[in-house]
PDB file of N, CA and C in Angstrom:
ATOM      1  N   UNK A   1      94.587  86.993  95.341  1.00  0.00           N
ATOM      2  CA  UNK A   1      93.152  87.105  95.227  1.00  0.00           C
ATOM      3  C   UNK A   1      92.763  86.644  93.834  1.00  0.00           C
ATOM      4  N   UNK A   2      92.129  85.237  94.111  1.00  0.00           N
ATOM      5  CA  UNK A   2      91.385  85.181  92.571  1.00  0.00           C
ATOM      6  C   UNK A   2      90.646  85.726  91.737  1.00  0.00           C
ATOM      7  N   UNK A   3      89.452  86.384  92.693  1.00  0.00           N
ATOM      8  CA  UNK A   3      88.580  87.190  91.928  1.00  0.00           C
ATOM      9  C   UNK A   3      88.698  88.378  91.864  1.00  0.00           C
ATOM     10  N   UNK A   4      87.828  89.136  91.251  1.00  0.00           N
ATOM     11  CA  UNK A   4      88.264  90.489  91.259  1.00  0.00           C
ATOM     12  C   UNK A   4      86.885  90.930  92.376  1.00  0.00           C
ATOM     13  N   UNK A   5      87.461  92.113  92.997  1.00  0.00           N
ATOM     14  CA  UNK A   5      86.444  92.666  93.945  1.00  0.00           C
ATOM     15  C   UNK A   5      84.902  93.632  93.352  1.00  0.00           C
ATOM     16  N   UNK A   6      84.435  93.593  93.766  1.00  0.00           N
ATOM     17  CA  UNK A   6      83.206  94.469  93.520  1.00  0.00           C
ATOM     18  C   UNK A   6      83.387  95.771  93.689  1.00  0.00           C
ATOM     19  N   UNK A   7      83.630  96.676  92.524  1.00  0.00           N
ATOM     20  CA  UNK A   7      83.753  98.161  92.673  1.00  0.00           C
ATOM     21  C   UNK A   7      82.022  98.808  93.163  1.00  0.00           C
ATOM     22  N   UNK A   8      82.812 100.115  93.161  1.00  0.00           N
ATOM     23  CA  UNK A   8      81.764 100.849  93.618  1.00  0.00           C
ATOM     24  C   UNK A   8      81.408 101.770  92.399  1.00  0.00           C
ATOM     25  N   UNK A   9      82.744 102.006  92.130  1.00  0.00           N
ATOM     26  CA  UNK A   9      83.099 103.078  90.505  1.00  0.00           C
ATOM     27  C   UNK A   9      83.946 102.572  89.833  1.00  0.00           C
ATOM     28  N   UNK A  10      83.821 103.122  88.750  1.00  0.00           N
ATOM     29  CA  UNK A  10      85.103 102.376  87.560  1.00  0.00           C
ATOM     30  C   UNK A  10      85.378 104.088  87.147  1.00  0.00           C
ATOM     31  N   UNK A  11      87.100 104.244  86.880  1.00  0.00           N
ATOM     32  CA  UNK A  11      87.856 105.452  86.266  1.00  0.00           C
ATOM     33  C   UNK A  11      88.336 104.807  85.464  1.00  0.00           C
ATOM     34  N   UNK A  12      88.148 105.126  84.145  1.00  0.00           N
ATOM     35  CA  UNK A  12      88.883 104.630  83.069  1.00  0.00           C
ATOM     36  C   UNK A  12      90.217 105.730  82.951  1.00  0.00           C
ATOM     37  N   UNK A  13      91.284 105.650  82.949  1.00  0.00           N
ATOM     38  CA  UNK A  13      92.479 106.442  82.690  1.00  0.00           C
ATOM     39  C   UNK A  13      93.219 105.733  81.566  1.00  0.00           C
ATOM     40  N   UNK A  14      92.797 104.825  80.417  1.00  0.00           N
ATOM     41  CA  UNK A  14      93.354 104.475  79.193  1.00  0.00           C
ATOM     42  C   UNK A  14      93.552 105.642  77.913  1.00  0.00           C
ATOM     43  N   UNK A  15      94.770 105.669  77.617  1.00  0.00           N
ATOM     44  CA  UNK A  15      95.217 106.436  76.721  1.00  0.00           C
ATOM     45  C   UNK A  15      96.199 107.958  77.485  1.00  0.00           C
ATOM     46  N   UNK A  16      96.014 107.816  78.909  1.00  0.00           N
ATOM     47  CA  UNK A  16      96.348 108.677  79.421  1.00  0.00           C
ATOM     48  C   UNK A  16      97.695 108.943  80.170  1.00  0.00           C
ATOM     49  N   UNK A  17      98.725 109.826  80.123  1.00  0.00           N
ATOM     50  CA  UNK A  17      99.838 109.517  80.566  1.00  0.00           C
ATOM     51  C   UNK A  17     100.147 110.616  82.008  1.00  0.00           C
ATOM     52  N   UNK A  18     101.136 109.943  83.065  1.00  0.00           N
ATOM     53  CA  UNK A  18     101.390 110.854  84.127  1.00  0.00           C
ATOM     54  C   UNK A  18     101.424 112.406  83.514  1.00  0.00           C
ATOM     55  N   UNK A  19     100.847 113.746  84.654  1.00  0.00           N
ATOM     56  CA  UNK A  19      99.973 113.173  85.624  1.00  0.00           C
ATOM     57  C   UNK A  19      98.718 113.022  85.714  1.00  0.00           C
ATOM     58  N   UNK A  20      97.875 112.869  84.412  1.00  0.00           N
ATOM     59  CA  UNK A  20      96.597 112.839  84.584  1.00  0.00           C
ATOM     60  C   UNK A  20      95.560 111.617  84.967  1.00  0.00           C
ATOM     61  N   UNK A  21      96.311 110.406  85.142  1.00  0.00           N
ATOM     62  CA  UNK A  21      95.798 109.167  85.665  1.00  0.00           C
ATOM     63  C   UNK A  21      95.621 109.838  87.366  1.00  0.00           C
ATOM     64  N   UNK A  22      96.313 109.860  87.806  1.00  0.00           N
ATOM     65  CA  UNK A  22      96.487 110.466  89.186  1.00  0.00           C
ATOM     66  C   UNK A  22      95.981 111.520  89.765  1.00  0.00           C
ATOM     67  N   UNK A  23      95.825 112.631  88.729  1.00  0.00           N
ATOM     68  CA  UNK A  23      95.213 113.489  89.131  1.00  0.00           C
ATOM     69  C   UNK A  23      93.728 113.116  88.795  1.00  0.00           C
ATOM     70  N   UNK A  24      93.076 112.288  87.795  1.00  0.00           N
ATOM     71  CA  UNK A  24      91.453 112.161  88.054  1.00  0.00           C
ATOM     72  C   UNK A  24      91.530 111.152  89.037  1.00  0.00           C
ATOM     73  N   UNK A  25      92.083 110.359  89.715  1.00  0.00           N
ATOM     74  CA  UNK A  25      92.130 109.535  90.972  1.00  0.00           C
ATOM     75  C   UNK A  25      91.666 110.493  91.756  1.00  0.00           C
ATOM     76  N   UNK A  26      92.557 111.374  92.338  1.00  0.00           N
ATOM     77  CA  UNK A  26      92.339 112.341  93.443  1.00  0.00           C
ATOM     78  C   UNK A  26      91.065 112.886  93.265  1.00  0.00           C
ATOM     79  N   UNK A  27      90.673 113.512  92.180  1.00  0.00           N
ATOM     80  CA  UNK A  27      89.582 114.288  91.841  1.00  0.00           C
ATOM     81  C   UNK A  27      88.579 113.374  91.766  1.00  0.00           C
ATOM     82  N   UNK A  28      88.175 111.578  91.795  1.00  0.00           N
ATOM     83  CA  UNK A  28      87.247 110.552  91.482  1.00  0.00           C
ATOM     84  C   UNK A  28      87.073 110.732  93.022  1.00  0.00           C
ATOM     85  N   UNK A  29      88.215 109.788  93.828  1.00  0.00           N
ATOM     86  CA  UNK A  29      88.035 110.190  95.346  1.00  0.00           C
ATOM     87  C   UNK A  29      87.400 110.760  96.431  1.00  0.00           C
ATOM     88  N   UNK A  30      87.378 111.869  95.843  1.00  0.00           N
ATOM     89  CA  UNK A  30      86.625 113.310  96.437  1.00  0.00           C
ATOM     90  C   UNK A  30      85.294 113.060  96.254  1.00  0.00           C
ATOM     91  N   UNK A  31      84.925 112.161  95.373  1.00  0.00           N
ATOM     92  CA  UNK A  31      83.220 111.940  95.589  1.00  0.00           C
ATOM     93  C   UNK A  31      82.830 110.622  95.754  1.00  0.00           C
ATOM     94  N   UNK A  32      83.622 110.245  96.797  1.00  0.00           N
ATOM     95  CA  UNK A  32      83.404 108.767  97.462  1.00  0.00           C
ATOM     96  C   UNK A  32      83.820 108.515  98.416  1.00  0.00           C
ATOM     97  N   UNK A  33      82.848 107.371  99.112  1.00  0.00           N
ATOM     98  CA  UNK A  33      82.888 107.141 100.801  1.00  0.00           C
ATOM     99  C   UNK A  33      84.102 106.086 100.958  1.00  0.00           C
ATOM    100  N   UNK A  34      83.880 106.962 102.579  1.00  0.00           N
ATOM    101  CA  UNK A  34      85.317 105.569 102.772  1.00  0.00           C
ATOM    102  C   UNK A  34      84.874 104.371 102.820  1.00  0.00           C
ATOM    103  N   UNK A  35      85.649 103.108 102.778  1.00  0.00           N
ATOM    104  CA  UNK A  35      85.150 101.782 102.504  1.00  0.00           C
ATOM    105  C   UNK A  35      84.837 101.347 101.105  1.00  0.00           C
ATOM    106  N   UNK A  36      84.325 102.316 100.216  1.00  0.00           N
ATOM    107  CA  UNK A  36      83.700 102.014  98.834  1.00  0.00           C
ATOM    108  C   UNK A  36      85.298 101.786  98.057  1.00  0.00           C
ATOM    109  N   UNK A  37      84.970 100.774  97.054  1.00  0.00           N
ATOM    110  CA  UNK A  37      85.849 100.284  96.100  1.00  0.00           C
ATOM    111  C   UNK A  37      85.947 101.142  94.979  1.00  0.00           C
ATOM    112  N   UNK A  38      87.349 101.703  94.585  1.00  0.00           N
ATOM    113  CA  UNK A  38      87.612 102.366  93.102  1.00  0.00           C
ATOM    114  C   UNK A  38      88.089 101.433  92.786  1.00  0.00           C
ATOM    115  N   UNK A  39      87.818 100.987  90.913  1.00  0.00           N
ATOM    116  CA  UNK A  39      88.486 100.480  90.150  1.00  0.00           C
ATOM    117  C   UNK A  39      88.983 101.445  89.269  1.00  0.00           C
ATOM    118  N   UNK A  40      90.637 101.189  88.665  1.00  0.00           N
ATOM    119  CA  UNK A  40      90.904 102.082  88.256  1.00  0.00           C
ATOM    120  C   UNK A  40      91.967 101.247  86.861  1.00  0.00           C
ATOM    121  N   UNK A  41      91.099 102.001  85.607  1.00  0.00           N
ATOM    122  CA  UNK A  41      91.909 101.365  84.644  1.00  0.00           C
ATOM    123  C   UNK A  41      92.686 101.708  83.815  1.00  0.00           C
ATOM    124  N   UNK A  42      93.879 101.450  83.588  1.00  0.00           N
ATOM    125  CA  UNK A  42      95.098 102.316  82.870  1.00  0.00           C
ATOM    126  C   UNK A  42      95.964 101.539  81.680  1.00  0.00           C
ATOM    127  N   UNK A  43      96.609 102.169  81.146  1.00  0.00           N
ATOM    128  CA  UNK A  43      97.595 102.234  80.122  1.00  0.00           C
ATOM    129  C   UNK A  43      98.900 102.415  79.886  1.00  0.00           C
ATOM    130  N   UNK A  44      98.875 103.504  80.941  1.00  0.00           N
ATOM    131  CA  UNK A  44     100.218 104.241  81.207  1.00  0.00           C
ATOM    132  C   UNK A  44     101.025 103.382  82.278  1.00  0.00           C
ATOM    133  N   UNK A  45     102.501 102.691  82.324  1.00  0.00           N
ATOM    134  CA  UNK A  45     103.613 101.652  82.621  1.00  0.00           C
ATOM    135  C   UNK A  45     103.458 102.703  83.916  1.00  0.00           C
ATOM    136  N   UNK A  46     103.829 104.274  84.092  1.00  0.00           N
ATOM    137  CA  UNK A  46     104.281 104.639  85.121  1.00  0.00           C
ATOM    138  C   UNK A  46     103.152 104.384  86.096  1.00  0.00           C
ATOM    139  N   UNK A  47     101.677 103.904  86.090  1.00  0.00           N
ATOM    140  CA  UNK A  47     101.056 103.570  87.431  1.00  0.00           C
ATOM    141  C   UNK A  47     101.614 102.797  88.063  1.00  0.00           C
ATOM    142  N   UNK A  48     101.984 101.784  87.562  1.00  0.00           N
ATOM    143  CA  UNK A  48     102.419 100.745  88.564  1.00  0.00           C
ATOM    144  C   UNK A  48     103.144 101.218  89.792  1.00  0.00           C
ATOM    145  N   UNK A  49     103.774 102.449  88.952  1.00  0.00           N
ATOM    146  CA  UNK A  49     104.738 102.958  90.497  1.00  0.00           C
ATOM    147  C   UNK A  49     103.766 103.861  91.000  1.00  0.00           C
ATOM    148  N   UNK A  50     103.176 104.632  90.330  1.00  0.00           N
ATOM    149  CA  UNK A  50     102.248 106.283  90.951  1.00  0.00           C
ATOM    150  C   UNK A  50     100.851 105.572  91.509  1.00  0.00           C
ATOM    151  N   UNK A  51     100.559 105.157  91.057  1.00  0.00           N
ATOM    152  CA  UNK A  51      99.204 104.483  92.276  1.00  0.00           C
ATOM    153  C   UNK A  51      99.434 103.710  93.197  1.00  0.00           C
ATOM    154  N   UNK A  52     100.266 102.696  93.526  1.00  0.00           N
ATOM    155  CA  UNK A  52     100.095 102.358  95.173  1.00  0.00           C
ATOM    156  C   UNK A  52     101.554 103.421  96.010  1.00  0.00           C
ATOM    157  N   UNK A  53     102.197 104.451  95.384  1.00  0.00           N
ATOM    158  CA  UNK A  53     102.531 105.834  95.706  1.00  0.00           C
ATOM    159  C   UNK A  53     101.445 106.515  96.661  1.00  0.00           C
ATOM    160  N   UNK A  54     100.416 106.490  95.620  1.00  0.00           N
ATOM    161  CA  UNK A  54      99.680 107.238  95.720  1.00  0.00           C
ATOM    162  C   UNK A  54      98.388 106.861  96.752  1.00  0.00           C
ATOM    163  N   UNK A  55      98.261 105.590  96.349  1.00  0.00           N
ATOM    164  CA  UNK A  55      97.152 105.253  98.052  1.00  0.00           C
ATOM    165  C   UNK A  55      98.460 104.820  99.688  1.00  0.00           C
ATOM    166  N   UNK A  56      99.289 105.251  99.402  1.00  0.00           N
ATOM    167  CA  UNK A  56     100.062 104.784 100.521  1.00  0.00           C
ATOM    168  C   UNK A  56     100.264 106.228 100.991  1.00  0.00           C
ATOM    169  N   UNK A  57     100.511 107.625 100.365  1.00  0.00           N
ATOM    170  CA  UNK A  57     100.142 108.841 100.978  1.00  0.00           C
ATOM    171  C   UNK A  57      99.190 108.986 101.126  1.00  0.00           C
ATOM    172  N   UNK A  58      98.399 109.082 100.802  1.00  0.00           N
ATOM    173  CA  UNK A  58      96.484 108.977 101.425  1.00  0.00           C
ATOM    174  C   UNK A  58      96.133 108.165 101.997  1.00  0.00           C
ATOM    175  N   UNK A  59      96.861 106.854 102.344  1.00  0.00           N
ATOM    176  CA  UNK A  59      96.149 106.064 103.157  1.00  0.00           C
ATOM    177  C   UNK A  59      95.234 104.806 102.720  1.00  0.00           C
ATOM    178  N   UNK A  60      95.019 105.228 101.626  1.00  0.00           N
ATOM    179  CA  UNK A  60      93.650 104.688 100.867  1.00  0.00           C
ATOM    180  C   UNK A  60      94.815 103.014 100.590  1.00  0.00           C
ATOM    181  N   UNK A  61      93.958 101.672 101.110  1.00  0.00           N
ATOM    182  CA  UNK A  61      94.353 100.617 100.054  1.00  0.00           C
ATOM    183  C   UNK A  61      94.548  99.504  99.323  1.00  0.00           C
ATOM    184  N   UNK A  62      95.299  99.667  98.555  1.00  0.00           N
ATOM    185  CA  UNK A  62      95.460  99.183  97.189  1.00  0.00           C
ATOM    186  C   UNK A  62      95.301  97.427  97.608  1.00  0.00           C
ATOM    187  N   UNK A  63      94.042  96.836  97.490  1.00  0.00           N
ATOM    188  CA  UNK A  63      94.027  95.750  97.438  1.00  0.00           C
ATOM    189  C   UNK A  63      93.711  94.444  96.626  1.00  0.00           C
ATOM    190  N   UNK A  64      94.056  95.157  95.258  1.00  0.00           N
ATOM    191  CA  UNK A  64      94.075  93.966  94.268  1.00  0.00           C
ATOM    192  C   UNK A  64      94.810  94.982  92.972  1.00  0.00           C
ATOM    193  N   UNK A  65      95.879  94.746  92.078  1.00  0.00           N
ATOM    194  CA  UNK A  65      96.322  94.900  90.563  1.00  0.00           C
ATOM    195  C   UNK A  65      96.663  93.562  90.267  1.00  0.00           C
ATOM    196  N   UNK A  66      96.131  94.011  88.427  1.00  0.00           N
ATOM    197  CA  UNK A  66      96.588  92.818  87.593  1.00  0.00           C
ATOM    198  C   UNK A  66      96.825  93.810  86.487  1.00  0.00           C
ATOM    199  N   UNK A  67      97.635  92.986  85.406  1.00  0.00           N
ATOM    200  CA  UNK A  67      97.708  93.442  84.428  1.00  0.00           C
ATOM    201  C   UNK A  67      98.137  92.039  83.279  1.00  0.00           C
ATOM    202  N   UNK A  68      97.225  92.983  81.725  1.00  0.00           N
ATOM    203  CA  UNK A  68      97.228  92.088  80.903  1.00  0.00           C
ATOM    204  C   UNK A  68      98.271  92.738  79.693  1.00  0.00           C
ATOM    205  N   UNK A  69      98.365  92.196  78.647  1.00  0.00           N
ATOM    206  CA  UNK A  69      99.390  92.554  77.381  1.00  0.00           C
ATOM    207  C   UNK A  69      99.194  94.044  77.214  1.00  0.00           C
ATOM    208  N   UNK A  70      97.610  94.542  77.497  1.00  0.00           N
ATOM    209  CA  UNK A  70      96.955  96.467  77.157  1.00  0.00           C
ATOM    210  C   UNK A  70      96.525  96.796  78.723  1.00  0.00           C
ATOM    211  N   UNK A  71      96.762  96.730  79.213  1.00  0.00           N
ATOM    212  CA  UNK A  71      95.571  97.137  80.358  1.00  0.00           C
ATOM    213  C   UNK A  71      96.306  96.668  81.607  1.00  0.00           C
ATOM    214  N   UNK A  72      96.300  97.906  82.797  1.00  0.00           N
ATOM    215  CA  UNK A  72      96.409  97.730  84.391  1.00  0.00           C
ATOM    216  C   UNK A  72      95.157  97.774  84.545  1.00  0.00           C
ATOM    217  N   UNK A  73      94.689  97.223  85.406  1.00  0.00           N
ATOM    218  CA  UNK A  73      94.048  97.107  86.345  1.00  0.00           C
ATOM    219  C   UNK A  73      93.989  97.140  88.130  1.00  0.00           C
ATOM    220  N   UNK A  74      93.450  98.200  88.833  1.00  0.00           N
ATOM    221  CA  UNK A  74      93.969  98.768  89.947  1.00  0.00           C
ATOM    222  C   UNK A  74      92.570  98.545  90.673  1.00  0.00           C
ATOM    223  N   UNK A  75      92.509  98.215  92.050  1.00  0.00           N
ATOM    224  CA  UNK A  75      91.058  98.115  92.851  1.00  0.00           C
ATOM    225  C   UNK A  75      91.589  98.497  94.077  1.00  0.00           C
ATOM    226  N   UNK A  76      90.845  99.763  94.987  1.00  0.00           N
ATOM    227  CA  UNK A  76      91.749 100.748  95.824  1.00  0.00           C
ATOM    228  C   UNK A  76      90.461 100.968  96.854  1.00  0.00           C
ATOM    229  N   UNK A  77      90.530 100.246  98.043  1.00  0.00           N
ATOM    230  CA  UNK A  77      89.704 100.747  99.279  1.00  0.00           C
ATOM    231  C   UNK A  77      90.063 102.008  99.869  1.00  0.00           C
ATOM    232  N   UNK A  78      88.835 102.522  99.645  1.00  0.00           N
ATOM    233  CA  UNK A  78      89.195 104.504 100.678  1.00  0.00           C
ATOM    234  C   UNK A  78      88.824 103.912 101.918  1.00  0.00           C
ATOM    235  N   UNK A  79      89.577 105.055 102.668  1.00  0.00           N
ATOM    236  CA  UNK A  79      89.778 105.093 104.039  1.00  0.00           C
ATOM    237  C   UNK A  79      89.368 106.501 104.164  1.00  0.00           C
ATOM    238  N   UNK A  80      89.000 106.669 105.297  1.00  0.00           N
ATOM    239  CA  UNK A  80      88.452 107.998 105.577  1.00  0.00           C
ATOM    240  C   UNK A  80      89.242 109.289 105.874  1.00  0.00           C
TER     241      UNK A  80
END
């Protein structure tokens, strides 16, 4: 995917290390419809593994990461 998708919300999780990227995911979640786009932006090396973990037990997904030299970047369709 070239472009990046159109969020619905942006979670910034920079500076933050497991498990609190994950746990404000869950807790962002909870106040959003299914279909709507989270973007979710991080710092911490261990997302790469704990977020599409983490939309593959919920269901929710993960349809676009990138990452640059500082920064993941995560874009995560909910499912209901």
């Amino acid at each position: 995917m070239s472009e990046q998708p159109v969020c619905d919300a942006t979670l910034d999780t920079c500076g933050l290390y497991c498990p609190e990227p994950i746990m404000m995911m869950h807790n962002k979640v909870r106040d959003m419809s299914a279909g709507q786009i989270l973007e979710v932006l991080a710092t911490d090396p261990a997302t790469t593994r704990d977020i599409p973990k983490f939309c593959s037990f919920l269901g929710h997904e993960l349809i676009h990461q990138d990452d640059d030299e500082t920064q993941y970047r995560y874009y995560i369709r909910l499912t209901g």
